[in-house]
PDB file of N, CA and C in Angstrom:
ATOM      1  N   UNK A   1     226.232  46.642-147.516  1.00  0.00           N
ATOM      2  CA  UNK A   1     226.989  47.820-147.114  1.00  0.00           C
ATOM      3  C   UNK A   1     227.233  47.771-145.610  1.00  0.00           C
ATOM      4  N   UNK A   2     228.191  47.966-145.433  1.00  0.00           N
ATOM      5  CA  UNK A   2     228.641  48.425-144.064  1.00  0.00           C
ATOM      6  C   UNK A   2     227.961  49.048-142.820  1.00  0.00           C
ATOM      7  N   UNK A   3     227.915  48.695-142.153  1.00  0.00           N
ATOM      8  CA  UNK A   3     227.051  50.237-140.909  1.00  0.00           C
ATOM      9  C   UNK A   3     227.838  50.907-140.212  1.00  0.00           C
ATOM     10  N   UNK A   4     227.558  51.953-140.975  1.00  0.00           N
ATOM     11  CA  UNK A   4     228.265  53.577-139.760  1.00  0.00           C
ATOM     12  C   UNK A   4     227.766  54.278-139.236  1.00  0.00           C
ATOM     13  N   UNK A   5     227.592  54.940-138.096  1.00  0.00           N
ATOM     14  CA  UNK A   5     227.259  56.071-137.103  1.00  0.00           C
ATOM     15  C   UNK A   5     228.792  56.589-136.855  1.00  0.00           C
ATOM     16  N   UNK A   6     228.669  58.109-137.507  1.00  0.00           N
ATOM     17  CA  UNK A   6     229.835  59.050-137.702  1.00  0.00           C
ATOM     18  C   UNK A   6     228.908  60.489-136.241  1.00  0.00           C
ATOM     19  N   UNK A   7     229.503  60.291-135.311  1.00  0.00           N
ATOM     20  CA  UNK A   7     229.174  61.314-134.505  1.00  0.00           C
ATOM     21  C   UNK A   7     229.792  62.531-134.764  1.00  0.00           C
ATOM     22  N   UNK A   8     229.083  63.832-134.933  1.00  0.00           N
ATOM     23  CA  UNK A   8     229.787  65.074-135.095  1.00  0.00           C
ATOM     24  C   UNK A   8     228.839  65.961-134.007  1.00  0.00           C
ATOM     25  N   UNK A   9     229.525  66.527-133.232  1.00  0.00           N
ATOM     26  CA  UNK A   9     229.020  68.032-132.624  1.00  0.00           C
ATOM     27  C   UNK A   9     229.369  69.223-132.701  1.00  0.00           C
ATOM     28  N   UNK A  10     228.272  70.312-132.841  1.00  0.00           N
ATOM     29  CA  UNK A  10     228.996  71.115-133.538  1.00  0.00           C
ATOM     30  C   UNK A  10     228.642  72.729-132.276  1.00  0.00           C
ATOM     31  N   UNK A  11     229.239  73.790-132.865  1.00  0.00           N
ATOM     32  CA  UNK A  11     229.189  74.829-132.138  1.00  0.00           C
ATOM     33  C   UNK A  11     227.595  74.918-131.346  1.00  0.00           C
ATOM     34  N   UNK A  12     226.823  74.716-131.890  1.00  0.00           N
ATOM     35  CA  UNK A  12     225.610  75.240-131.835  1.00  0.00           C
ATOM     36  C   UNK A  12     224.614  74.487-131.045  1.00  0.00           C
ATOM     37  N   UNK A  13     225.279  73.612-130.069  1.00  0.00           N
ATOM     38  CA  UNK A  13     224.320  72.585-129.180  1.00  0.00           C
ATOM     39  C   UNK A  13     223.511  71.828-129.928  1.00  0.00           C
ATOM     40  N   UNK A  14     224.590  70.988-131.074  1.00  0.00           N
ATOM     41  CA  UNK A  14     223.962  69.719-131.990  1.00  0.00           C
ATOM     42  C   UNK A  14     224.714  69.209-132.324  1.00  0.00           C
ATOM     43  N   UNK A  15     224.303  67.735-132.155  1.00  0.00           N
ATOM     44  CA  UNK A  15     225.192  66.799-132.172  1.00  0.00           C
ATOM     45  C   UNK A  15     224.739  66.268-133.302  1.00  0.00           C
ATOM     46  N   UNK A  16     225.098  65.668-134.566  1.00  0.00           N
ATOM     47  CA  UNK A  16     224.798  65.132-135.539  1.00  0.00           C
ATOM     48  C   UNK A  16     225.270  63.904-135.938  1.00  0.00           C
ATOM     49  N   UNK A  17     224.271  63.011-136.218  1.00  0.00           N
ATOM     50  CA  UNK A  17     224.889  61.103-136.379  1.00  0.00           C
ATOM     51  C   UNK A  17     224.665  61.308-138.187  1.00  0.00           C
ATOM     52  N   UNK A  18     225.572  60.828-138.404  1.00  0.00           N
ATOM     53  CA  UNK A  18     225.465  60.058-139.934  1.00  0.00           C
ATOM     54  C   UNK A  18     225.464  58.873-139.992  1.00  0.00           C
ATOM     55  N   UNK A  19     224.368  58.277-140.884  1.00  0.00           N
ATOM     56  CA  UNK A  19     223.950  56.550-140.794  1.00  0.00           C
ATOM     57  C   UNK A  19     223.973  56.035-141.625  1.00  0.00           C
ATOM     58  N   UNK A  20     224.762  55.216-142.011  1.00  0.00           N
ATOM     59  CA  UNK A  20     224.784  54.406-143.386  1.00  0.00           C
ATOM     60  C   UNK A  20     225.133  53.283-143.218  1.00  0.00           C
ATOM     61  N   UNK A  21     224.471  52.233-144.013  1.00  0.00           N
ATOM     62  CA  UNK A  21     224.407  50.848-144.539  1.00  0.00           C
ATOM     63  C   UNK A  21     222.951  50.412-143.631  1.00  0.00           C
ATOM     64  N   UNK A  22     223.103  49.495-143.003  1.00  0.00           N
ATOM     65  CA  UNK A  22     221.911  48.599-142.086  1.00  0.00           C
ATOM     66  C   UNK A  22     222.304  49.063-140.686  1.00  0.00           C
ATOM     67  N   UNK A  23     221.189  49.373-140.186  1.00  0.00           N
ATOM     68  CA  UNK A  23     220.934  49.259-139.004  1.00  0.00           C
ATOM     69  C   UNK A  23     219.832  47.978-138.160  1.00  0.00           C
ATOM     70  N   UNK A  24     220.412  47.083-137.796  1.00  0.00           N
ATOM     71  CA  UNK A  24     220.223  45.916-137.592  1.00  0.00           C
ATOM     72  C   UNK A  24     220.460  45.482-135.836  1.00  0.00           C
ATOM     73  N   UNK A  25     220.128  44.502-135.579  1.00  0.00           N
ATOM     74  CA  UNK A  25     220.553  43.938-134.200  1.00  0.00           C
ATOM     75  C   UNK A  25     221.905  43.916-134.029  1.00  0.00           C
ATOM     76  N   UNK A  26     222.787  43.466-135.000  1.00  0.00           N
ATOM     77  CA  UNK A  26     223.948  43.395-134.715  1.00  0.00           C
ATOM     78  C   UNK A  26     224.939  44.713-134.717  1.00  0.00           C
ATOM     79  N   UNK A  27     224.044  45.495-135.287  1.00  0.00           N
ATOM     80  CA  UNK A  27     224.912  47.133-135.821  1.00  0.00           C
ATOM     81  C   UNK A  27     224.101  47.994-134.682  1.00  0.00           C
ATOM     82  N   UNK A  28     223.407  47.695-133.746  1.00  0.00           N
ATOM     83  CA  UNK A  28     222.500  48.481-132.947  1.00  0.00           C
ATOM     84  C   UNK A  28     223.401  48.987-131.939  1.00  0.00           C
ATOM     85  N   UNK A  29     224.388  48.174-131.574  1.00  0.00           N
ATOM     86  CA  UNK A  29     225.242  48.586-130.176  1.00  0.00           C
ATOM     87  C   UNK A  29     226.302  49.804-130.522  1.00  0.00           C
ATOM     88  N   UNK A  30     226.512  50.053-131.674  1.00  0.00           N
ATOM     89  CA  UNK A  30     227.414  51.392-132.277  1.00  0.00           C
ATOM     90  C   UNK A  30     226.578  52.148-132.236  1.00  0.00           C
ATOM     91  N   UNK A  31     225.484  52.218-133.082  1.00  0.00           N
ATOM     92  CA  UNK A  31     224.598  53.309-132.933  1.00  0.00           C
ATOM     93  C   UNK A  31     224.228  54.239-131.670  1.00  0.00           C
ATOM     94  N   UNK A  32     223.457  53.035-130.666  1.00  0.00           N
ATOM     95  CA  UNK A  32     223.893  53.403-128.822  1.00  0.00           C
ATOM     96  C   UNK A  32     224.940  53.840-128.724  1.00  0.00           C
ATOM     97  N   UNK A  33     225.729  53.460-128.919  1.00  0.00           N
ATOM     98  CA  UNK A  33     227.534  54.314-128.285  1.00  0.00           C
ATOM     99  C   UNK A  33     227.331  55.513-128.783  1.00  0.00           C
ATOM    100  N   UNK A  34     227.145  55.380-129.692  1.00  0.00           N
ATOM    101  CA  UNK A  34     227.518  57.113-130.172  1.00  0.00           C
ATOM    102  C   UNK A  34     225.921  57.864-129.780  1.00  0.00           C
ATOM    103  N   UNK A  35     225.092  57.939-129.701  1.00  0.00           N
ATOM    104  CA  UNK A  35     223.783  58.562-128.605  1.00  0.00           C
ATOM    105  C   UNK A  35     224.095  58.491-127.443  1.00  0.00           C
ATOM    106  N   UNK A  36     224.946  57.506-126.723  1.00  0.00           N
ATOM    107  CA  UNK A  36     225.385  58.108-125.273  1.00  0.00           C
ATOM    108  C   UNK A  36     226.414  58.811-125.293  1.00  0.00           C
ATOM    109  N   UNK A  37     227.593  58.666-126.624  1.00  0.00           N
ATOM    110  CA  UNK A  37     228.477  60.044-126.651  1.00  0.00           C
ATOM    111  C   UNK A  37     227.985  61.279-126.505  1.00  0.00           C
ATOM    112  N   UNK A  38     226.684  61.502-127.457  1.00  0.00           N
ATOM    113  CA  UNK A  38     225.698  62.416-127.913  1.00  0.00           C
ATOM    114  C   UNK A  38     225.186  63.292-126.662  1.00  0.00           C
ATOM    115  N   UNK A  39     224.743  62.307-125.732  1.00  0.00           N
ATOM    116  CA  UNK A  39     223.985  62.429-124.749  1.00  0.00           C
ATOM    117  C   UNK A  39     225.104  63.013-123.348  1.00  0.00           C
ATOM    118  N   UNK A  40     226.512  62.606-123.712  1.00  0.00           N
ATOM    119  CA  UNK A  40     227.690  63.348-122.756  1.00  0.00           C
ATOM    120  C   UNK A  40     227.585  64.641-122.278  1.00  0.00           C
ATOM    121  N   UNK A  41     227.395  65.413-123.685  1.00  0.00           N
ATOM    122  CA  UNK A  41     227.442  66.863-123.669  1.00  0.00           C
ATOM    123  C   UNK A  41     226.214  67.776-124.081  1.00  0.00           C
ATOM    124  N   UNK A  42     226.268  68.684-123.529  1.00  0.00           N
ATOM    125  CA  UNK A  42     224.632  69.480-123.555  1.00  0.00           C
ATOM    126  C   UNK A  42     224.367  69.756-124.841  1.00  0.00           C
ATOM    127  N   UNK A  43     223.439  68.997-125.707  1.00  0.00           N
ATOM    128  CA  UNK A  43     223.203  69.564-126.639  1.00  0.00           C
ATOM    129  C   UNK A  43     221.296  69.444-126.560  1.00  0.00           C
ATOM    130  N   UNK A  44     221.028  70.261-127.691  1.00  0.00           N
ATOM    131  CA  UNK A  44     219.721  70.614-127.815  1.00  0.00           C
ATOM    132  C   UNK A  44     218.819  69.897-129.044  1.00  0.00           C
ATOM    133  N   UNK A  45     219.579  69.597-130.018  1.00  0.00           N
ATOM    134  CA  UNK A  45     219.398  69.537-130.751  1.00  0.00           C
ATOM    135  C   UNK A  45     219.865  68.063-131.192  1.00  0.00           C
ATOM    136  N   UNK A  46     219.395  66.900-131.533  1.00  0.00           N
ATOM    137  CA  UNK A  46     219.743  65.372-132.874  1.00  0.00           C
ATOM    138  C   UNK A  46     219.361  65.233-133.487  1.00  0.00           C
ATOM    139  N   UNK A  47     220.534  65.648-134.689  1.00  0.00           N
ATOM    140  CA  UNK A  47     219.978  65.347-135.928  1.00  0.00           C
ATOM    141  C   UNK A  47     220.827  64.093-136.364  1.00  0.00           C
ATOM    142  N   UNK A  48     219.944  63.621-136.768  1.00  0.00           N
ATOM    143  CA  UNK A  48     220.599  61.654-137.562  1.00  0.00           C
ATOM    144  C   UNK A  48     220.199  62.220-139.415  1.00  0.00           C
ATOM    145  N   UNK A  49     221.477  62.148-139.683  1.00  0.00           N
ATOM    146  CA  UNK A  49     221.315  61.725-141.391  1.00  0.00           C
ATOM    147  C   UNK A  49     221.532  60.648-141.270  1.00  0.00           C
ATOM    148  N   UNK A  50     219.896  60.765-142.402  1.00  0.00           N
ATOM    149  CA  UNK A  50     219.648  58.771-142.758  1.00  0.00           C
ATOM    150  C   UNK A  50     219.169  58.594-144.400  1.00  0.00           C
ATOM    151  N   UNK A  51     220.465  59.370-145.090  1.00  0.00           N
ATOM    152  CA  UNK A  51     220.277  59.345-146.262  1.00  0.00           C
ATOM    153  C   UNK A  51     220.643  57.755-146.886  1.00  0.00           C
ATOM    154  N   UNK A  52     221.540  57.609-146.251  1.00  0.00           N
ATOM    155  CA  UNK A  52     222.174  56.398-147.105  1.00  0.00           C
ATOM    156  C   UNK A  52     222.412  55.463-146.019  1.00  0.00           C
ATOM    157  N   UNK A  53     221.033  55.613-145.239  1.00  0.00           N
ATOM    158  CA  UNK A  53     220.539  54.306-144.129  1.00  0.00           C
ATOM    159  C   UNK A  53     219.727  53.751-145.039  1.00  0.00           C
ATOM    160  N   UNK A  54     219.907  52.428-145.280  1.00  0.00           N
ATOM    161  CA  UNK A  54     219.228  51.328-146.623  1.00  0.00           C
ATOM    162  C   UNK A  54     218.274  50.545-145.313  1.00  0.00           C
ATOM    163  N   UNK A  55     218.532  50.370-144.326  1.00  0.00           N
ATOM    164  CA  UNK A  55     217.621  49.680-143.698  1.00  0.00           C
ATOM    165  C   UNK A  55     217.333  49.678-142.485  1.00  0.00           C
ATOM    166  N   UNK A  56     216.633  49.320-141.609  1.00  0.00           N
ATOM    167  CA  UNK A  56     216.264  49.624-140.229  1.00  0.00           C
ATOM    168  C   UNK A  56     215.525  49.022-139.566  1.00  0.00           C
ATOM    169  N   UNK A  57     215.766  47.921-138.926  1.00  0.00           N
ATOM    170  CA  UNK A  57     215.149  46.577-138.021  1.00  0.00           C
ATOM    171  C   UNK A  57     214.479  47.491-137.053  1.00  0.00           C
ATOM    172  N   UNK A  58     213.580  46.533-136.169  1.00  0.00           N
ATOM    173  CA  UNK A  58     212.818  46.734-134.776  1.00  0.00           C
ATOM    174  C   UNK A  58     214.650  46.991-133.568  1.00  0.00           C
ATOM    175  N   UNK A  59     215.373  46.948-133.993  1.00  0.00           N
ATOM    176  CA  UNK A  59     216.370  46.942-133.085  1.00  0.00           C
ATOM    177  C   UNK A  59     217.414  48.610-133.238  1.00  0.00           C
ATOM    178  N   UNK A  60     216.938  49.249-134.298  1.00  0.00           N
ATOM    179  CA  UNK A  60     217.642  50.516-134.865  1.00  0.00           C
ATOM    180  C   UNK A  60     216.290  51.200-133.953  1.00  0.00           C
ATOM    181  N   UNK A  61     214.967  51.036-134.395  1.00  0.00           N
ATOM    182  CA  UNK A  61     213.806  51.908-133.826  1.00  0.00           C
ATOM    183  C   UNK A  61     214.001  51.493-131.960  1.00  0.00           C
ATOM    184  N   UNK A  62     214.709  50.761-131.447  1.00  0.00           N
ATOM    185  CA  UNK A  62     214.363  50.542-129.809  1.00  0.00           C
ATOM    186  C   UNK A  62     215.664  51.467-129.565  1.00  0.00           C
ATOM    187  N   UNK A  63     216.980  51.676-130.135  1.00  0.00           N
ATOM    188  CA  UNK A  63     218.265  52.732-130.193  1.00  0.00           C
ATOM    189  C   UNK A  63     217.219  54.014-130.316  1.00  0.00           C
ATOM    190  N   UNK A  64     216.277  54.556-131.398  1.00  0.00           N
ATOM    191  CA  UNK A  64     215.573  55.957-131.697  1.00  0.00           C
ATOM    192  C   UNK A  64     214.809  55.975-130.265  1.00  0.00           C
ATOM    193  N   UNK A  65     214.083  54.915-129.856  1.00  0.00           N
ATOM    194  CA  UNK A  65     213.121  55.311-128.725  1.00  0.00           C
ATOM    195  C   UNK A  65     214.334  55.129-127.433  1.00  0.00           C
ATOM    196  N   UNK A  66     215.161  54.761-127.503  1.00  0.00           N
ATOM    197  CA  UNK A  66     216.001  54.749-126.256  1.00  0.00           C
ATOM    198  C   UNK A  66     216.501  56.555-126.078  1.00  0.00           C
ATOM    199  N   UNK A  67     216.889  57.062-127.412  1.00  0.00           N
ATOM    200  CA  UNK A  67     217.614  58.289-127.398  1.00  0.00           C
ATOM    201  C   UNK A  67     216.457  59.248-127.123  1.00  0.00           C
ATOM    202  N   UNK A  68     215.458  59.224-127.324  1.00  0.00           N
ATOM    203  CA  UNK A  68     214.445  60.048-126.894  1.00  0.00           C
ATOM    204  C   UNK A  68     214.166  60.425-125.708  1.00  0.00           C
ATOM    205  N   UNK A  69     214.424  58.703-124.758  1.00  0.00           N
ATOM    206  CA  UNK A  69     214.259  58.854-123.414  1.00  0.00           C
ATOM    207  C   UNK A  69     215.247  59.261-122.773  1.00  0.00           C
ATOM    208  N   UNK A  70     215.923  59.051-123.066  1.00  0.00           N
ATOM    209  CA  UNK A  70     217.336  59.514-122.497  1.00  0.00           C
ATOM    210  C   UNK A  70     217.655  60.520-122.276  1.00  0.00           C
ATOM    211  N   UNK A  71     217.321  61.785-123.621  1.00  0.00           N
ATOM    212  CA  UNK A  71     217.369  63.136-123.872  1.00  0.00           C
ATOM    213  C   UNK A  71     216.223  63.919-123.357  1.00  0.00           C
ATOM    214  N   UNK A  72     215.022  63.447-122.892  1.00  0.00           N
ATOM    215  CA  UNK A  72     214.244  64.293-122.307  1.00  0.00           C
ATOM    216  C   UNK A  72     213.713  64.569-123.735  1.00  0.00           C
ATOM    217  N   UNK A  73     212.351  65.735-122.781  1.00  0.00           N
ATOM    218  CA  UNK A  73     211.520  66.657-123.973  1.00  0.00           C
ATOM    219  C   UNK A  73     211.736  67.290-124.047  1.00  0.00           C
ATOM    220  N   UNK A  74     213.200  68.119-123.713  1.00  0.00           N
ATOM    221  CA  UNK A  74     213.696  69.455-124.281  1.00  0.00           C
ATOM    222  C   UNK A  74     214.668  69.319-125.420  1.00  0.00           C
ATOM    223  N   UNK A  75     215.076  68.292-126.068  1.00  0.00           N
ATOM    224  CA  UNK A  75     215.792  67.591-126.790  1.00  0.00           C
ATOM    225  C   UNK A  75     214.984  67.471-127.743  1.00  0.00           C
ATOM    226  N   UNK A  76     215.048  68.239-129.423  1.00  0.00           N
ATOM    227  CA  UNK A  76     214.520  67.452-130.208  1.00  0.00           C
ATOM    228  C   UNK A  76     215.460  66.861-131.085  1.00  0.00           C
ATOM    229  N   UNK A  77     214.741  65.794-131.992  1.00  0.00           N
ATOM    230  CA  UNK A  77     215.333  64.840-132.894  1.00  0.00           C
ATOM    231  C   UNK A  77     215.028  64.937-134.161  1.00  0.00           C
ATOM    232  N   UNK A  78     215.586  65.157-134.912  1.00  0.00           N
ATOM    233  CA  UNK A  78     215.586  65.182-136.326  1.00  0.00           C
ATOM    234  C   UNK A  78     215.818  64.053-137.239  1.00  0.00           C
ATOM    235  N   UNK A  79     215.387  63.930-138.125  1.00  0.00           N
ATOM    236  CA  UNK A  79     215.658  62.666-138.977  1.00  0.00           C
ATOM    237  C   UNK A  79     215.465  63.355-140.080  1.00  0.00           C
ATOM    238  N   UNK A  80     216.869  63.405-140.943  1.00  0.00           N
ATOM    239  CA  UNK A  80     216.962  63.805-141.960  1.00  0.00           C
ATOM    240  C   UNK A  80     217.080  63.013-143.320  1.00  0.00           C
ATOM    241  N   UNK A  81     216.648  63.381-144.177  1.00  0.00           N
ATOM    242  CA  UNK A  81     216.171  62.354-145.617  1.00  0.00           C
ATOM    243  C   UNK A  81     216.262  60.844-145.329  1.00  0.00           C
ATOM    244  N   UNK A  82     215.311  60.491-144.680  1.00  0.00           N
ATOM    245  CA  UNK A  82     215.080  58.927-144.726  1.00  0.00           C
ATOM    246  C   UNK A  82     214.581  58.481-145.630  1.00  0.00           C
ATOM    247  N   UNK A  83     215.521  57.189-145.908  1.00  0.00           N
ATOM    248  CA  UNK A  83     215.119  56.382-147.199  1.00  0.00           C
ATOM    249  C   UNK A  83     213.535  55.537-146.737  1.00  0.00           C
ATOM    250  N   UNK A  84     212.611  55.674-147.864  1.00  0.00           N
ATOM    251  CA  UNK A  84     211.550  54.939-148.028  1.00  0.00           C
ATOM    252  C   UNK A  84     211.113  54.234-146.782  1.00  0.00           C
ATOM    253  N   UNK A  85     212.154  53.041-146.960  1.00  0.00           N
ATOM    254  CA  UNK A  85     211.715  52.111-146.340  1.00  0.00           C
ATOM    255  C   UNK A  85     211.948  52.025-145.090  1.00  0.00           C
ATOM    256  N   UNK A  86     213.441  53.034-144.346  1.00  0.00           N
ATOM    257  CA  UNK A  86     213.262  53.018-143.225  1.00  0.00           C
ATOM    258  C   UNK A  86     212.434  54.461-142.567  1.00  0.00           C
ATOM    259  N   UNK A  87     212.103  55.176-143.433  1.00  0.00           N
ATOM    260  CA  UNK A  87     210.865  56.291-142.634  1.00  0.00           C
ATOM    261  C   UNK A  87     209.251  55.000-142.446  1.00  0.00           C
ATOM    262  N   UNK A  88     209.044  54.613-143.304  1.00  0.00           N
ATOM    263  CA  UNK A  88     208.075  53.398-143.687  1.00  0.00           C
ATOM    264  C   UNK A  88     208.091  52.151-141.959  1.00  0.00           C
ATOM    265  N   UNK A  89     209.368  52.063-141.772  1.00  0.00           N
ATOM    266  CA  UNK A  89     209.168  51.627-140.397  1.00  0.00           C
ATOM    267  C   UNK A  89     209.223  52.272-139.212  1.00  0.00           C
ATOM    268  N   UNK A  90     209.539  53.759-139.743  1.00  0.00           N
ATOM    269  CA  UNK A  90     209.492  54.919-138.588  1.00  0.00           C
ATOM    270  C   UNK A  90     207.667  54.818-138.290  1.00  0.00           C
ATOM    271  N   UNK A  91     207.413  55.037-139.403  1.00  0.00           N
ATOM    272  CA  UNK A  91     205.848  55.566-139.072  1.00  0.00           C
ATOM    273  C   UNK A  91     204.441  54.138-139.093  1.00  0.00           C
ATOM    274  N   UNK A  92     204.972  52.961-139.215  1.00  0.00           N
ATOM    275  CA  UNK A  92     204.120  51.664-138.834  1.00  0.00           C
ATOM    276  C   UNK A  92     204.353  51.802-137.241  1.00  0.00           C
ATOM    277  N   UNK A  93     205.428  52.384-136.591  1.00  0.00           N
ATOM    278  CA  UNK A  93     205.342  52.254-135.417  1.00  0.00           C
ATOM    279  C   UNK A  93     204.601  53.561-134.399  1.00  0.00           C
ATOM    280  N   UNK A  94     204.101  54.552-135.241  1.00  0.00           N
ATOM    281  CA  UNK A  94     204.289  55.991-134.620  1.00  0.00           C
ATOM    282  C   UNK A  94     205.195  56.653-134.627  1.00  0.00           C
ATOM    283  N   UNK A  95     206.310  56.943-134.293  1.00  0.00           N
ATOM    284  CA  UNK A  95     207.380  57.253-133.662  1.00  0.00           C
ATOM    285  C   UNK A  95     207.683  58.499-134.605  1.00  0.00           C
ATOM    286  N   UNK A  96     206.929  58.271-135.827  1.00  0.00           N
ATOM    287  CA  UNK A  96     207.290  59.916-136.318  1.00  0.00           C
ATOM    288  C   UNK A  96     206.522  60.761-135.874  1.00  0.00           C
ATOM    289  N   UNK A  97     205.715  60.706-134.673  1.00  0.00           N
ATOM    290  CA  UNK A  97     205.396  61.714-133.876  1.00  0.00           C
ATOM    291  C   UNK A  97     206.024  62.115-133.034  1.00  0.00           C
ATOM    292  N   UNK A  98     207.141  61.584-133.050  1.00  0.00           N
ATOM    293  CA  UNK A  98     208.082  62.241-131.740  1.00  0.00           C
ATOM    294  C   UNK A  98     209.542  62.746-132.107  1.00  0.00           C
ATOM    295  N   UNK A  99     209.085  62.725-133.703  1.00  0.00           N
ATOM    296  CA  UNK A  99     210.674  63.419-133.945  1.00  0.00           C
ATOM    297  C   UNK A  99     209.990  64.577-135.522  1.00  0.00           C
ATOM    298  N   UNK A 100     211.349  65.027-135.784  1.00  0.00           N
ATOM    299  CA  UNK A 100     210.799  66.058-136.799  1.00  0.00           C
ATOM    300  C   UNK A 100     211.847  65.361-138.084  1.00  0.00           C
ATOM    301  N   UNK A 101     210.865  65.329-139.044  1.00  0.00           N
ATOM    302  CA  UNK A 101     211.772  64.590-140.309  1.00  0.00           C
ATOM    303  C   UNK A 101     211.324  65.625-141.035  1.00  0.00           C
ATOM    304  N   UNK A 102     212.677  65.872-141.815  1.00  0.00           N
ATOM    305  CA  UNK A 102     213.178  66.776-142.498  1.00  0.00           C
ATOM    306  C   UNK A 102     213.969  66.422-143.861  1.00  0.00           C
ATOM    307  N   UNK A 103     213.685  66.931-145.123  1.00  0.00           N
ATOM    308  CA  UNK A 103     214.634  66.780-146.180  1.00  0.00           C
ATOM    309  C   UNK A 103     216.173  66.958-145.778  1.00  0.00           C
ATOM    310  N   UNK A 104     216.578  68.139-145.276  1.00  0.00           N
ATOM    311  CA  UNK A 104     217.819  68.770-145.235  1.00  0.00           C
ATOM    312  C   UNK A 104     218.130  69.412-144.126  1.00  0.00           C
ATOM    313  N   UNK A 105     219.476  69.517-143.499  1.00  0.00           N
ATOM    314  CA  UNK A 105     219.769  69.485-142.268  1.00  0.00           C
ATOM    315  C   UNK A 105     220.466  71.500-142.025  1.00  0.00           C
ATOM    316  N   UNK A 106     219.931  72.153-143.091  1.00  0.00           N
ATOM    317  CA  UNK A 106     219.488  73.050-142.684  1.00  0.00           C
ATOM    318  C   UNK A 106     219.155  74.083-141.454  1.00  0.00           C
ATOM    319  N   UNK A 107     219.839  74.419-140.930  1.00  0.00           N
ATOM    320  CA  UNK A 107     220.051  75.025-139.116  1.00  0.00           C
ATOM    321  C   UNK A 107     220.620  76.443-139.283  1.00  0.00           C
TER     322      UNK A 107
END
């Protein structure tokens, strides 16, 4: 499958990524683009749907820890319905301590 990051921002100081297919080394540099789009305008709030994200290299998680730093600690991050295997490499690394995963994007 393909890899997409669909950036949407919305009224409410949230910017929302939709992620689908692989997130990989080679699909990592879209993902960045659109978190520094993200990161343009004041928002408060990232939420990433990662419903129909099938996969997620050490190179998708260095894009999650880049957007963290970037956004400060007044910025939180959401990760919404992650598949198995890439919450599974969220949390071998930690890193789901620094975001809030969530079934549904709910706001």
């Amino acid at each position: 499958m393909t890899f997409q990051a669909i950036l949407e921002n919305t009224d409410a100081n949230i910017a929302k990524i939709t992620l689908s297919g692989e997130l990989n080394a080679a699909t990592a540099p879209t993902f960045k683009q659109e978190i520094e789009n993200a990161t343009a305008t004041d928002i408060q709030k990232l939420v990433l749907i990662m419903k129909d994200l099938e996969y997620m290299s050490s190179a998708g998680l260095r894009i999650l820890i880049f957007a963290k730093q970037k956004m400060g600690a007044n910025v939180d991050i959401y990760l919404i319905s992650p598949q198995e295997m890439v919450l599974d490499t969220i949390k071998k690394t930690g890193f789901h301590h620094s975001v809030i995963i969530m079934d549904n994007d709910d706001f």
